[in-house]
PDB file of N, CA and C in Angstrom:
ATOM      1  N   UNK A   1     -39.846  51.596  81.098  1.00  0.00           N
ATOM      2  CA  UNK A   1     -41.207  51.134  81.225  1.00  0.00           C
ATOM      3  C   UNK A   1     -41.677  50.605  79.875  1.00  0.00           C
ATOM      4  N   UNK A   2     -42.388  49.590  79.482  1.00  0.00           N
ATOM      5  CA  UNK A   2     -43.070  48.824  78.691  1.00  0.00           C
ATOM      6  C   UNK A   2     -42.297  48.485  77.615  1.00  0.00           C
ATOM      7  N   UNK A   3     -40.901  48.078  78.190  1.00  0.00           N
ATOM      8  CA  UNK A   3     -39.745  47.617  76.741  1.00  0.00           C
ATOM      9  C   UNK A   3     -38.668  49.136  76.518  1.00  0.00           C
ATOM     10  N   UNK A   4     -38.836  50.121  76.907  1.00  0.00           N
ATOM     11  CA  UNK A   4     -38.139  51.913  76.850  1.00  0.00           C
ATOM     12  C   UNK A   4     -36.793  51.476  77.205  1.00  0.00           C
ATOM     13  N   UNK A   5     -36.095  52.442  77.163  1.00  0.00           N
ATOM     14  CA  UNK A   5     -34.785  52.086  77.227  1.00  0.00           C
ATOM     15  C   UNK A   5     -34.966  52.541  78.995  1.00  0.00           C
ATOM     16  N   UNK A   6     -33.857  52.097  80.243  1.00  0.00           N
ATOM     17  CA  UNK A   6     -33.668  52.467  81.273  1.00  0.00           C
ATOM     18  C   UNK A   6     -33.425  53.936  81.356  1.00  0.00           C
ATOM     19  N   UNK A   7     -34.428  54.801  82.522  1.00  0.00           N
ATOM     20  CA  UNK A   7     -33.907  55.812  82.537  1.00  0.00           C
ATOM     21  C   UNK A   7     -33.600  56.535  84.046  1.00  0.00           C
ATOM     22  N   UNK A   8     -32.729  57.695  84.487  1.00  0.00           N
ATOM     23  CA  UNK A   8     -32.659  57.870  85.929  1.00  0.00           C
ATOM     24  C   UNK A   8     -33.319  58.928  86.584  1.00  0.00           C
ATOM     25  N   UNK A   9     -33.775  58.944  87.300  1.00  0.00           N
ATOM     26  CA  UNK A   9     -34.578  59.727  87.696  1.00  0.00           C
ATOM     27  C   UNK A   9     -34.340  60.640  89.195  1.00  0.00           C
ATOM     28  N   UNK A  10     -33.866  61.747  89.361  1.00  0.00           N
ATOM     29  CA  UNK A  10     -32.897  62.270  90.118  1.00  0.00           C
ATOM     30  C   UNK A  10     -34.384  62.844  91.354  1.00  0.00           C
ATOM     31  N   UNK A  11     -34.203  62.288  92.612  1.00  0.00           N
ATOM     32  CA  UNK A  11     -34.690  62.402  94.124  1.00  0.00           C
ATOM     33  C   UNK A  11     -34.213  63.742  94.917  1.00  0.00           C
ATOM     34  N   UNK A  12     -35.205  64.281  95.351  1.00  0.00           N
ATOM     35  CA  UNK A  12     -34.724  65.781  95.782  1.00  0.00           C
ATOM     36  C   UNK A  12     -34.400  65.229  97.578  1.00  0.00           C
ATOM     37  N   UNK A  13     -33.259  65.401  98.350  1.00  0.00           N
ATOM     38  CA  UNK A  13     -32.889  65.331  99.058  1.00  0.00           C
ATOM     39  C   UNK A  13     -33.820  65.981  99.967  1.00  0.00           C
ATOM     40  N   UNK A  14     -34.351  65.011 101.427  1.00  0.00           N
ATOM     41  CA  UNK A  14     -35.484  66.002 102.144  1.00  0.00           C
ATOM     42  C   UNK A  14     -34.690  66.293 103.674  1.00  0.00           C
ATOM     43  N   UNK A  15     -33.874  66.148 103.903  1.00  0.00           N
ATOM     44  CA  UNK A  15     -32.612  66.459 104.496  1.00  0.00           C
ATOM     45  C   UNK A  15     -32.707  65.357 106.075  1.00  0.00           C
ATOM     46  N   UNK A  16     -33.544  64.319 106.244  1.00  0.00           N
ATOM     47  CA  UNK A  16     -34.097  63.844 107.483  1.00  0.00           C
ATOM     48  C   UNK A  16     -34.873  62.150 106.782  1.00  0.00           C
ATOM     49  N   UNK A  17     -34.686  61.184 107.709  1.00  0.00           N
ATOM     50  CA  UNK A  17     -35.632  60.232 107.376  1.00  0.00           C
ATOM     51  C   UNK A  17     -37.017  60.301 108.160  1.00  0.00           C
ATOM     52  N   UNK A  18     -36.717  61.499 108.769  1.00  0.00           N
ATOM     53  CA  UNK A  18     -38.745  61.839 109.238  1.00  0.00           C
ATOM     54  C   UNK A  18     -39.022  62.421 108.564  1.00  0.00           C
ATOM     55  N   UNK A  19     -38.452  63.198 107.120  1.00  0.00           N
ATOM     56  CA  UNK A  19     -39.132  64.278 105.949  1.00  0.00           C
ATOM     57  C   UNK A  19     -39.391  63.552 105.012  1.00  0.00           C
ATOM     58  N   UNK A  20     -40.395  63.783 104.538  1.00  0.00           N
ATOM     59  CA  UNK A  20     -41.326  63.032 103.352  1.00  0.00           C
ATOM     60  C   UNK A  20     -40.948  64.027 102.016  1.00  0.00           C
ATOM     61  N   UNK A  21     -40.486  62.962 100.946  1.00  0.00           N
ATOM     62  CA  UNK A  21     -40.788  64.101  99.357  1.00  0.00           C
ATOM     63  C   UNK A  21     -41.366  63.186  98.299  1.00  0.00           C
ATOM     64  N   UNK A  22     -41.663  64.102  97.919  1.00  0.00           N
ATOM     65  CA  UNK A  22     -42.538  63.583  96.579  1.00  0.00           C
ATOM     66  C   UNK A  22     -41.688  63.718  95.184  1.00  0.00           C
ATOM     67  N   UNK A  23     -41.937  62.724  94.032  1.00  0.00           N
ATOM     68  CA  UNK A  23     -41.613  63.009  93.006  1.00  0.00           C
ATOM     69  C   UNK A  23     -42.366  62.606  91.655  1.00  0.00           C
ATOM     70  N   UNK A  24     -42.172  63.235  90.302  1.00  0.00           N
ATOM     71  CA  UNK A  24     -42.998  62.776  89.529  1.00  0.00           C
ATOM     72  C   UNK A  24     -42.452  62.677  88.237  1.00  0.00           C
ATOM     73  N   UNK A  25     -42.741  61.775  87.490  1.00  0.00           N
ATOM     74  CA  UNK A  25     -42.360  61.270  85.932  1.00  0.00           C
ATOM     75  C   UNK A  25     -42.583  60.742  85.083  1.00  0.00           C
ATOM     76  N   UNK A  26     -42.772  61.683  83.853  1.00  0.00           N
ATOM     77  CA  UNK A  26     -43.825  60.925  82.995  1.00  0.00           C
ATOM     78  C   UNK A  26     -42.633  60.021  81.888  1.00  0.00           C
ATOM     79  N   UNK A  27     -43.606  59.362  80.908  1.00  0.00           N
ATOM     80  CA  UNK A  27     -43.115  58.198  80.260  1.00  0.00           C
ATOM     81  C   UNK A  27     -43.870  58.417  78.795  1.00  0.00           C
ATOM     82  N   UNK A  28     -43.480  58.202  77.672  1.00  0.00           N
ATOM     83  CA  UNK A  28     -44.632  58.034  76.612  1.00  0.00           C
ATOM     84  C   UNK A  28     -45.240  56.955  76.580  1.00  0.00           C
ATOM     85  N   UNK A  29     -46.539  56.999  76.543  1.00  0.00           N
ATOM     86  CA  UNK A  29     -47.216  55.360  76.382  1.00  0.00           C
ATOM     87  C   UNK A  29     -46.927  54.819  75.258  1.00  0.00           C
ATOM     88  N   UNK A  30     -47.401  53.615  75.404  1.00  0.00           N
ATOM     89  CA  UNK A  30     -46.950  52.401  74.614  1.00  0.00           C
ATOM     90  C   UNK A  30     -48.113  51.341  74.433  1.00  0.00           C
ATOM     91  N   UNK A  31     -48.220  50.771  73.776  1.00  0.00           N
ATOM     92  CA  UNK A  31     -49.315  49.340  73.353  1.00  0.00           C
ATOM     93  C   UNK A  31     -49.167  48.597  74.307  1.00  0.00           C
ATOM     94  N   UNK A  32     -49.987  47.853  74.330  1.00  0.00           N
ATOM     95  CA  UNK A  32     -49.838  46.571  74.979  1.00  0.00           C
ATOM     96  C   UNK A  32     -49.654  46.968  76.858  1.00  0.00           C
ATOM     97  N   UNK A  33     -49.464  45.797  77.227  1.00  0.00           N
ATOM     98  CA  UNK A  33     -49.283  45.983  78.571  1.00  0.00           C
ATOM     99  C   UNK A  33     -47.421  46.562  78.883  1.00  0.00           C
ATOM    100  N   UNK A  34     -47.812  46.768  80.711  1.00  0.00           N
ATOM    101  CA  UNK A  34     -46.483  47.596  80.613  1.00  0.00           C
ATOM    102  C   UNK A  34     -45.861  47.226  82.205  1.00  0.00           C
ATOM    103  N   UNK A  35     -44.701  47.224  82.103  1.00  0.00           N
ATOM    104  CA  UNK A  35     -43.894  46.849  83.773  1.00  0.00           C
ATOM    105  C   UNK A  35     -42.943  48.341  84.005  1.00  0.00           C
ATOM    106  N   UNK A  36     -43.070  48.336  85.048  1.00  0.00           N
ATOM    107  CA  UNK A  36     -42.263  49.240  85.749  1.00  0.00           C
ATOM    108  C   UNK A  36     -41.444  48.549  86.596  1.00  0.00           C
ATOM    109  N   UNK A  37     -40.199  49.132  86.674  1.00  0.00           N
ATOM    110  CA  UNK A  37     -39.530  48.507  87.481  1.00  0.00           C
ATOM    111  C   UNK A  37     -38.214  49.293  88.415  1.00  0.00           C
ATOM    112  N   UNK A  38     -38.240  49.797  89.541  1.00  0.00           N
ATOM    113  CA  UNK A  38     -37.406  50.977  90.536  1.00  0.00           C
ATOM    114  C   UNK A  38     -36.088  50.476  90.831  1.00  0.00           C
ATOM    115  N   UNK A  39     -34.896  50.576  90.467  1.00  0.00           N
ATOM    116  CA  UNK A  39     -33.932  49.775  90.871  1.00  0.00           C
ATOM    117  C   UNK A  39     -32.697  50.432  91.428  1.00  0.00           C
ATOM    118  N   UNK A  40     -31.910  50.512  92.389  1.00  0.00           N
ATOM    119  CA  UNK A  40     -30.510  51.405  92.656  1.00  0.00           C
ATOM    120  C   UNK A  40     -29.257  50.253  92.197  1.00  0.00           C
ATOM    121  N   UNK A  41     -28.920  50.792  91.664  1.00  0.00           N
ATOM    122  CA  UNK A  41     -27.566  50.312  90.410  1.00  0.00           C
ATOM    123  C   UNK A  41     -26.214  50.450  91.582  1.00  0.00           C
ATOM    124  N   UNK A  42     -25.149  50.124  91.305  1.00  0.00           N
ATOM    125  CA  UNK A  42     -23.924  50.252  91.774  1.00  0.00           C
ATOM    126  C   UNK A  42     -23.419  51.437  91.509  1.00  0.00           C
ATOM    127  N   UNK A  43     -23.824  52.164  90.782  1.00  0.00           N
ATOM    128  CA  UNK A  43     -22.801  53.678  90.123  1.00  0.00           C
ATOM    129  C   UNK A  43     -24.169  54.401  91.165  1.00  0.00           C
ATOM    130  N   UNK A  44     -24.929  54.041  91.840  1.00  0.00           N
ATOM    131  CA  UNK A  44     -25.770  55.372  92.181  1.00  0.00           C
ATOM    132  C   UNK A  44     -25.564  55.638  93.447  1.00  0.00           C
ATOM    133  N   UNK A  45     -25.998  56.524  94.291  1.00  0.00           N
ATOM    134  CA  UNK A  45     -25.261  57.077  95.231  1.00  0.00           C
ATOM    135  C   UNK A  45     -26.801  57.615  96.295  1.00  0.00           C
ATOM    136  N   UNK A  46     -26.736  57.648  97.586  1.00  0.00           N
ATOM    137  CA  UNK A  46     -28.077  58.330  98.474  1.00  0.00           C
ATOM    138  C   UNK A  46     -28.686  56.978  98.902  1.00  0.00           C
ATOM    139  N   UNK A  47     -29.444  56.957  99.609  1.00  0.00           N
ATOM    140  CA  UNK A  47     -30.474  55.798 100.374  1.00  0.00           C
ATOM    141  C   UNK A  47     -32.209  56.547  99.442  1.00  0.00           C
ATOM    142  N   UNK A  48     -32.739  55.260  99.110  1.00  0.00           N
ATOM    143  CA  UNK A  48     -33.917  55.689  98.368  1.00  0.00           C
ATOM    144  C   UNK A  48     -35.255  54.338  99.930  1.00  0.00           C
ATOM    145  N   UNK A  49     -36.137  55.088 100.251  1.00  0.00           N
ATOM    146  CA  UNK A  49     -37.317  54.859 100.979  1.00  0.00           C
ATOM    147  C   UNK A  49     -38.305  54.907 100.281  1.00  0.00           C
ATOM    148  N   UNK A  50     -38.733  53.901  99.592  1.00  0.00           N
ATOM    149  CA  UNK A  50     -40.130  54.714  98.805  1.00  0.00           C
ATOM    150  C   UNK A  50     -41.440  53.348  99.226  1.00  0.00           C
ATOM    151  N   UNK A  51     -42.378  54.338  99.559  1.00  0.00           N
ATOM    152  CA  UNK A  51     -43.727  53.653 100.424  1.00  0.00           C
ATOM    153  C   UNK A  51     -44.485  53.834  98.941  1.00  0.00           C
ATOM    154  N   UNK A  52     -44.565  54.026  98.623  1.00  0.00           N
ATOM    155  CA  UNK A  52     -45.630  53.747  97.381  1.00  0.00           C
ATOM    156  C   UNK A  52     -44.823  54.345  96.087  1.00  0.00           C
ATOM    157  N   UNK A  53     -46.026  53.775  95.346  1.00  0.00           N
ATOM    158  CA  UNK A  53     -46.018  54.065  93.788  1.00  0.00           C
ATOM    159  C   UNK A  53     -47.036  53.902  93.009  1.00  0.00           C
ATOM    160  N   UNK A  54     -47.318  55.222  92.042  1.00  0.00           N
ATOM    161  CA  UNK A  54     -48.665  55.319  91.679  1.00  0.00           C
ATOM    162  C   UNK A  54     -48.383  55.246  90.540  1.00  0.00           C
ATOM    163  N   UNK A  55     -49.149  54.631  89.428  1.00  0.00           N
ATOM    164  CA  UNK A  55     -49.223  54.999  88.280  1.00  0.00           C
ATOM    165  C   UNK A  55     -50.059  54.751  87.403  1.00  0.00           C
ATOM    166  N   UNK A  56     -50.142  55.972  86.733  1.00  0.00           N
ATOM    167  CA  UNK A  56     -51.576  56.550  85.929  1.00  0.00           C
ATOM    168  C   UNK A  56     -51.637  56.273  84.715  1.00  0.00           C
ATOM    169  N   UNK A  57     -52.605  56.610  83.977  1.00  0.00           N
ATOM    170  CA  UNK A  57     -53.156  56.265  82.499  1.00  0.00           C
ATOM    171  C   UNK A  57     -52.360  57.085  81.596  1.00  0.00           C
ATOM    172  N   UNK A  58     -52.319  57.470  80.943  1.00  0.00           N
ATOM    173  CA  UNK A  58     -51.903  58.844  79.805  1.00  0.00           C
ATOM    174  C   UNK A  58     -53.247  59.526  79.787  1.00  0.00           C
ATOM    175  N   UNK A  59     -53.304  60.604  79.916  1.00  0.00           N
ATOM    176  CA  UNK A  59     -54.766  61.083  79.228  1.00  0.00           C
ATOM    177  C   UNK A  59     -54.607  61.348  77.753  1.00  0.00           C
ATOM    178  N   UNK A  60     -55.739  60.978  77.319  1.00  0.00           N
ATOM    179  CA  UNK A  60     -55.995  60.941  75.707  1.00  0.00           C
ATOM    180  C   UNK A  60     -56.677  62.078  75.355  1.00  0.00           C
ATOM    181  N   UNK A  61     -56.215  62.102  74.127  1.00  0.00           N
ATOM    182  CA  UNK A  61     -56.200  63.699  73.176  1.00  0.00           C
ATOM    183  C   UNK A  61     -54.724  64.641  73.483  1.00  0.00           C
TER     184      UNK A  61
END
């Protein structure tokens, strides 16, 4: 995220495509504006479904 190096982020298996899971991950902020970007690579392995994506401010202090 915002220039960071790529990182992976491991999905808890919900054992069904009618089971819903959640996951969460933070990032250090950075200046300037910022891209996110979700991608499954060739070395990765599982089916990823994802209906949204949220993402928040840093809180300050």
């Amino acid at each position: 995220m915002g220039g960071g190096a790529a990182r992976q982020v491991a999905l808890s298996p919900t054992g069904s495509w009618d089971a819903w899971g959640l996951s969460a991950t933070a990032t250090p902020p950075r200046a300037g504006a910022g891209t996110v970007a979700v991608t499954f690579g060739a070395a990765d392995s599982g089916n990823v479904n994802i209906d949204s994506l949220t993402v928040r401010p840093h809180p300050v202090g």
